[in-house]
C-alpha atoms as a PDB file:
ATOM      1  CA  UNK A   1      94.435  61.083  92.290  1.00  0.00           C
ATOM      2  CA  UNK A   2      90.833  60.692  92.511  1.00  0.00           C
ATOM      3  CA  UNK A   3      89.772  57.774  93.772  1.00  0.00           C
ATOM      4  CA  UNK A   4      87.161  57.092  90.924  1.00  0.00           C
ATOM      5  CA  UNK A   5      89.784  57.427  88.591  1.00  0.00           C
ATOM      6  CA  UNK A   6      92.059  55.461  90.147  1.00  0.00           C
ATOM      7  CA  UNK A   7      89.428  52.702  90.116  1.00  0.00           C
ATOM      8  CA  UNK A   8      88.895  53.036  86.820  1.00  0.00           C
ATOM      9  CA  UNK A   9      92.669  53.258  85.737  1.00  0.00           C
ATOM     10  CA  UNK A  10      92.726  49.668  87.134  1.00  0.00           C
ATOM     11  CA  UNK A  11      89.785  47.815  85.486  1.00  0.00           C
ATOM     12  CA  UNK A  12      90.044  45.211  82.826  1.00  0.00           C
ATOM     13  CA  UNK A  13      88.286  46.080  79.377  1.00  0.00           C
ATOM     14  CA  UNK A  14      87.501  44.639  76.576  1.00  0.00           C
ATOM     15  CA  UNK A  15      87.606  46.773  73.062  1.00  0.00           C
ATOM     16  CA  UNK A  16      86.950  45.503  69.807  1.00  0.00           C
ATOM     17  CA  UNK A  17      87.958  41.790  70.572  1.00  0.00           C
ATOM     18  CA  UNK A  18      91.159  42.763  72.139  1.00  0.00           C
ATOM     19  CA  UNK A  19      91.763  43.127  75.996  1.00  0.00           C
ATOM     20  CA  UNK A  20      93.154  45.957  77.873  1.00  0.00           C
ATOM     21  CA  UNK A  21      94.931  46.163  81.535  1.00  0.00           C
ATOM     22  CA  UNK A  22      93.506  49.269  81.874  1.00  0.00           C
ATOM     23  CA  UNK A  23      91.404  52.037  80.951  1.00  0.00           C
ATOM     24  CA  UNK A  24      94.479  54.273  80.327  1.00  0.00           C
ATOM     25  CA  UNK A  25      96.106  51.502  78.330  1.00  0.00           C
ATOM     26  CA  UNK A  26      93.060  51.066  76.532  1.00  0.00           C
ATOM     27  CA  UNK A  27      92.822  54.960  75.976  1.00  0.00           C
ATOM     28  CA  UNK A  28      96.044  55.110  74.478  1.00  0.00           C
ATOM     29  CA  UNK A  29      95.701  52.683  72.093  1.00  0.00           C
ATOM     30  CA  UNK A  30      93.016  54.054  70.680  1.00  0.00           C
ATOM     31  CA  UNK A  31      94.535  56.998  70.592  1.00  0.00           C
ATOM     32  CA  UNK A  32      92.152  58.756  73.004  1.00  0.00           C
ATOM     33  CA  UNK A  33      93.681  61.102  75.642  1.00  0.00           C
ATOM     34  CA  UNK A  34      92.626  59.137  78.884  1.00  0.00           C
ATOM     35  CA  UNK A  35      91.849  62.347  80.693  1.00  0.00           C
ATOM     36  CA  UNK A  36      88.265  62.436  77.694  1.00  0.00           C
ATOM     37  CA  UNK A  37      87.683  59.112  78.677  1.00  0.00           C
ATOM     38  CA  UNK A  38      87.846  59.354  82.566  1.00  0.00           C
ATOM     39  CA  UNK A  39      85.446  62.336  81.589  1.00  0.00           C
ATOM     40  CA  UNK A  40      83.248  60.613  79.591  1.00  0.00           C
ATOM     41  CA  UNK A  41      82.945  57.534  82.211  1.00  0.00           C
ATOM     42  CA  UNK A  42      82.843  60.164  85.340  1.00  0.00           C
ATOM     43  CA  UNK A  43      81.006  63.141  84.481  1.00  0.00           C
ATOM     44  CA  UNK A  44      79.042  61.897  81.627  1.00  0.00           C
ATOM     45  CA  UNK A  45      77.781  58.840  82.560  1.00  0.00           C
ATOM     46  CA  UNK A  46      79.126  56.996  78.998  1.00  0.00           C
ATOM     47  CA  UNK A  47      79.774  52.867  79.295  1.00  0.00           C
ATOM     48  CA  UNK A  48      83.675  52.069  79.137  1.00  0.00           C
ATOM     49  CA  UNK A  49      83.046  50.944  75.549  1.00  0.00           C
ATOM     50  CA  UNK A  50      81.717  54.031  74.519  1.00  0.00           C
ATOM     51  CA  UNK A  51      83.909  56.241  76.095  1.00  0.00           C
ATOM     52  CA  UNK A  52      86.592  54.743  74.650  1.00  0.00           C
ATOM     53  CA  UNK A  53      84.874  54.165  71.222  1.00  0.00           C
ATOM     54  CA  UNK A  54      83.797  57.466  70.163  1.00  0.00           C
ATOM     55  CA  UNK A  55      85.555  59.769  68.355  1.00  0.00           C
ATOM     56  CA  UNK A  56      86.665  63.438  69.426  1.00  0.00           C
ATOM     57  CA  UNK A  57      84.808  65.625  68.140  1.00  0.00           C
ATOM     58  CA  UNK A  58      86.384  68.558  66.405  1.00  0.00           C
ATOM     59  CA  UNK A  59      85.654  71.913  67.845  1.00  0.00           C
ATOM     60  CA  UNK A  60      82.790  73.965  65.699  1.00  0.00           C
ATOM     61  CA  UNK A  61      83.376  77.442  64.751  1.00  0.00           C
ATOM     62  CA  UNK A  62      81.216  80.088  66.400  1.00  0.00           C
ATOM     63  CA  UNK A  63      80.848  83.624  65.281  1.00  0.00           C
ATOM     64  CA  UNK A  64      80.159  86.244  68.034  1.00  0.00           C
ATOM     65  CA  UNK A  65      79.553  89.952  66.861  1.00  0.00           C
ATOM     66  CA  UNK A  66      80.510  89.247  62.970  1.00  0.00           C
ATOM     67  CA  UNK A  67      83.722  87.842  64.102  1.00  0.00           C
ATOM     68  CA  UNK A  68      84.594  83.910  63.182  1.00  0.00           C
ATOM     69  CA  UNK A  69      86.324  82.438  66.219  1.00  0.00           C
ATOM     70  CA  UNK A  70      87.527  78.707  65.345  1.00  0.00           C
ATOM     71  CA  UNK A  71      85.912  77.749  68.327  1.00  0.00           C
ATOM     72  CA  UNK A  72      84.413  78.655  71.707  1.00  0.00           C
ATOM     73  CA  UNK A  73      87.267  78.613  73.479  1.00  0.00           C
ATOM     74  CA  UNK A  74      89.304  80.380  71.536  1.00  0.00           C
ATOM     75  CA  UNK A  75      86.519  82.997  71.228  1.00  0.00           C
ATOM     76  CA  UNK A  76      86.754  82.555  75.461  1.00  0.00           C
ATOM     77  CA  UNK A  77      90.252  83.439  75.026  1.00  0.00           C
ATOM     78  CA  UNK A  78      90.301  86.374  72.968  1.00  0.00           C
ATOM     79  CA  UNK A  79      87.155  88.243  74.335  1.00  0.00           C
ATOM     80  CA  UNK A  80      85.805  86.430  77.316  1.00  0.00           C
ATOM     81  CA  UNK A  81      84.498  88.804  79.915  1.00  0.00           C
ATOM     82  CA  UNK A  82      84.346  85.881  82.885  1.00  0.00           C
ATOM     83  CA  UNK A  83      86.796  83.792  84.645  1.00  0.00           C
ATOM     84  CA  UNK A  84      87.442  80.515  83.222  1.00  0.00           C
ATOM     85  CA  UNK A  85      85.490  78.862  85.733  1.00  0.00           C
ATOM     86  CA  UNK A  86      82.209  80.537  84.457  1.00  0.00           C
ATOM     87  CA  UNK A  87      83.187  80.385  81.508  1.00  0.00           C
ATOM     88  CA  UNK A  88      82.854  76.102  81.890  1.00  0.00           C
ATOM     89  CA  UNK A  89      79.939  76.750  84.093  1.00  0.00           C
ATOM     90  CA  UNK A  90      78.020  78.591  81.804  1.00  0.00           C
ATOM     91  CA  UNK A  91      79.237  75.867  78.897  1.00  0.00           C
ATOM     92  CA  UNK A  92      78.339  73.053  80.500  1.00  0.00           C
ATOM     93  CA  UNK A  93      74.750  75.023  81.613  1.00  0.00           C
ATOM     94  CA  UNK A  94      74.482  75.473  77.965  1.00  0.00           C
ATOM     95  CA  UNK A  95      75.053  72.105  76.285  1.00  0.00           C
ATOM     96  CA  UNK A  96      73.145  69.971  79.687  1.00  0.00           C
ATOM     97  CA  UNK A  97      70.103  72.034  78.527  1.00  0.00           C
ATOM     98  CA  UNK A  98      70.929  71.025  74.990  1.00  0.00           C
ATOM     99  CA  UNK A  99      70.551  74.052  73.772  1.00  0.00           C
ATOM    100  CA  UNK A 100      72.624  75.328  71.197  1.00  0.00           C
ATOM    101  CA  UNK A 101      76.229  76.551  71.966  1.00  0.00           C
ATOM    102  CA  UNK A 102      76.382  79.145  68.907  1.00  0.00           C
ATOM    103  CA  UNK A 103      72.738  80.608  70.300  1.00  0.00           C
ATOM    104  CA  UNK A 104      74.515  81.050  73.505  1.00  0.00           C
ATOM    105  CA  UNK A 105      77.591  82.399  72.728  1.00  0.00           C
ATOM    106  CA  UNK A 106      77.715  85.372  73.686  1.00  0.00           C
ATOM    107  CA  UNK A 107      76.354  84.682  76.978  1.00  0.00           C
ATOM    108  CA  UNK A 108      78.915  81.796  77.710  1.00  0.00           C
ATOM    109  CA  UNK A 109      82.112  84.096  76.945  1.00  0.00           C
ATOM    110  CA  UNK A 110      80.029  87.051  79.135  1.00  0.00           C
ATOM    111  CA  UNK A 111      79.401  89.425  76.607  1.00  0.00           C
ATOM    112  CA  UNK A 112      75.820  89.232  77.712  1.00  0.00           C
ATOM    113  CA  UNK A 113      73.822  87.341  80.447  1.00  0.00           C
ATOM    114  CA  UNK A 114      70.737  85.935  78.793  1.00  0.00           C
ATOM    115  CA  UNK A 115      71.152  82.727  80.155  1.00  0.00           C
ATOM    116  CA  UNK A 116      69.188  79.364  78.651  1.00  0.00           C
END
C-alpha cells in the first residue's frame, strides 16, 4: 500500500460534527468510494473535509464525430485510438489546463493530436 495512503487511512477526522477513525471509515459513511477521496487528498491537493464532502460528479456526455457517447470514457472505450495510459495522460493534460474536455475530445481518445 502506499505509504501516503496508509497514513491517511489512519488519521482521525472530523465530518459534520461527528468523528471518524479513519479516512476510509469516514469515506464510507458518506458513501464516498475511499479510493476518490485518497485521490482527492493525494493527487489533488483537496483538505480531508472537502474530499470527503463533495459530491461525485456525474460523468458529462461528449459527442465526438456526431456520435453521443455518455461519457469520455466510454467514448475511450468504444473508439479510442491510444492506450489507456494516454488516454489518462492526455485527460488529466486536458482538465489541469482547464480547458474544456468536450473541445478536446477527440484529441484525448486519439482521433487527432491537437493537443491544448
Amino acid at each position: 500500500m502506499d505509504e501516503s495512503i496508509s497514513k491517511t487511512n489512519s488519521i482521525e477526522v472530523m465530518i459534520d460534527g461527528k468523528k471518524y477513525p479513519s479516512i476510509r471509515q469516514a469515506a464510507i459513511a458518506k458513501k464516498l468510494p475511499p479510493y476518490v477521496v485518497y485521490n482527492r487528498i493525494s493527487l489533488y491537493g483537496m483538505s480531508k473535509e472537502e474530499a470527503l464532502s463533495k459530491p461525485i460528479k456525474k460523468p458529462a456526455s461528449v459527442v465526438i464525430k456526431g456520435v453521443k457517447y455518455p461519457s469520455l470514457k466510454n467514448a475511450f472505450e468504444k473508439i479510442g485510438k491510444v492506450s489507456f495510459s494516454t488516454y489518462q495522460f492526455r485527460r488529466h493534460k486536458v482538465v489541469e489546463a482547464k480547458k474544456s474536455l468536450q473541445h478536446f475530445a477527440e484529441y484525448i481518445v486519439g482521433l487527432n493530436s491537437k493537443a491544448p
